[in-house]
Protein backbone atom coordinates (compact mmCIF):
# COMPACT_ATOMS: atom_id res chain seq x y z
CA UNK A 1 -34.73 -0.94 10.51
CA UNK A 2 -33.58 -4.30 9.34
CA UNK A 3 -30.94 -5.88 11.41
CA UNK A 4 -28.84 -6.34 7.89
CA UNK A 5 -29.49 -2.67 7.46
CA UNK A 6 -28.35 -1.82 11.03
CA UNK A 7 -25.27 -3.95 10.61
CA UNK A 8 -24.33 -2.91 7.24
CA UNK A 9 -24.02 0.66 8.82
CA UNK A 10 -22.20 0.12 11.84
CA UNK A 11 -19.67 -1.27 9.41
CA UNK A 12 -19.64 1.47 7.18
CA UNK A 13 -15.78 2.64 6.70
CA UNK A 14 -16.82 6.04 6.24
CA UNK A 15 -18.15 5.75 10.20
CA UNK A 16 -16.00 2.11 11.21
CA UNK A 17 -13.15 4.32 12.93
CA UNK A 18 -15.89 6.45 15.49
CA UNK A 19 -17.49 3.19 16.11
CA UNK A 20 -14.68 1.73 17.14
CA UNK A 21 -13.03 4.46 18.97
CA UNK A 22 -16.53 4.66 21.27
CA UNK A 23 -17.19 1.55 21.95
CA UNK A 24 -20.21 1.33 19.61
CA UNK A 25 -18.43 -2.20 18.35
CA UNK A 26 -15.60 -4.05 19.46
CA UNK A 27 -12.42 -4.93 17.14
CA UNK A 28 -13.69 -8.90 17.65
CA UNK A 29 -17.28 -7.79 16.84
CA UNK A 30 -15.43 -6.43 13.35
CA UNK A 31 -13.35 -9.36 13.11
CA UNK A 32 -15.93 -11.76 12.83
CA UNK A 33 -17.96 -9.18 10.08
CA UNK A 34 -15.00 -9.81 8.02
CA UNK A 35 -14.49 -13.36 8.35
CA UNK A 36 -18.36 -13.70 7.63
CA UNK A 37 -18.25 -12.15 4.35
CA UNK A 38 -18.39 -13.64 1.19
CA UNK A 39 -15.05 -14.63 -0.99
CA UNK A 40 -15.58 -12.64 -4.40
CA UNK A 41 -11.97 -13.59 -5.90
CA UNK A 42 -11.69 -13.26 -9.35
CA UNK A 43 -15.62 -11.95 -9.23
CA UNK A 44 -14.62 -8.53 -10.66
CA UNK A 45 -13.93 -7.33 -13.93
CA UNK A 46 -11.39 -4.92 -15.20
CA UNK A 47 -11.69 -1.61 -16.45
CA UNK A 48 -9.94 0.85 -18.30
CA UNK A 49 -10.34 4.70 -18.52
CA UNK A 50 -8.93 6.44 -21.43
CA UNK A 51 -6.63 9.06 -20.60
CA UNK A 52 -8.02 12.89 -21.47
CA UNK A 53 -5.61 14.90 -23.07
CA UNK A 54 -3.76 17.50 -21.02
CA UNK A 55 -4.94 21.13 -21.08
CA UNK A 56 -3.03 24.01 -20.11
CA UNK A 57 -4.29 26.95 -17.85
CA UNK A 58 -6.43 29.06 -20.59
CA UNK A 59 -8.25 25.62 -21.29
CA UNK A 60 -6.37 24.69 -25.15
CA UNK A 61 -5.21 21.30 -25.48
CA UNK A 62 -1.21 20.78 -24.85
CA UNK A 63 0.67 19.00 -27.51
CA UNK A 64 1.51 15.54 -26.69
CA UNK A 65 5.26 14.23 -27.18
């Protein structure tokens, strides 16, 4: 495994928390991920979802108001 690979998972927020909490990584080690990241203000782009229309319980559309 690549040592971008292995780093990219110990910093995984869906296992961050355990790692911490163990002693996999320390807070500084995370620290220091963070501050070595990339800025990507304004490097996003918005978008919106339309809203579905409500449906009641038997599955036929509700009136909107």
């Amino acid at each position: 495994m690549s040592s971008k690979k292995h780093e990219e998972r110990l910093f995984d927020l869906r296992t961050l928390d355990s790692f911490l909490t163990r002693g996999v990584i320390k807070a500084s080690e995370y620290d220091k991920h963070l501050k070595a990241l990339p800025d990507e203000t304004g490097n996003y782009e918005v978008v919106v979802l339309e809203e579905e229309s409500e449906e009641d319980a038997s599955g036929e559309k509700v009136a909107e108001e």
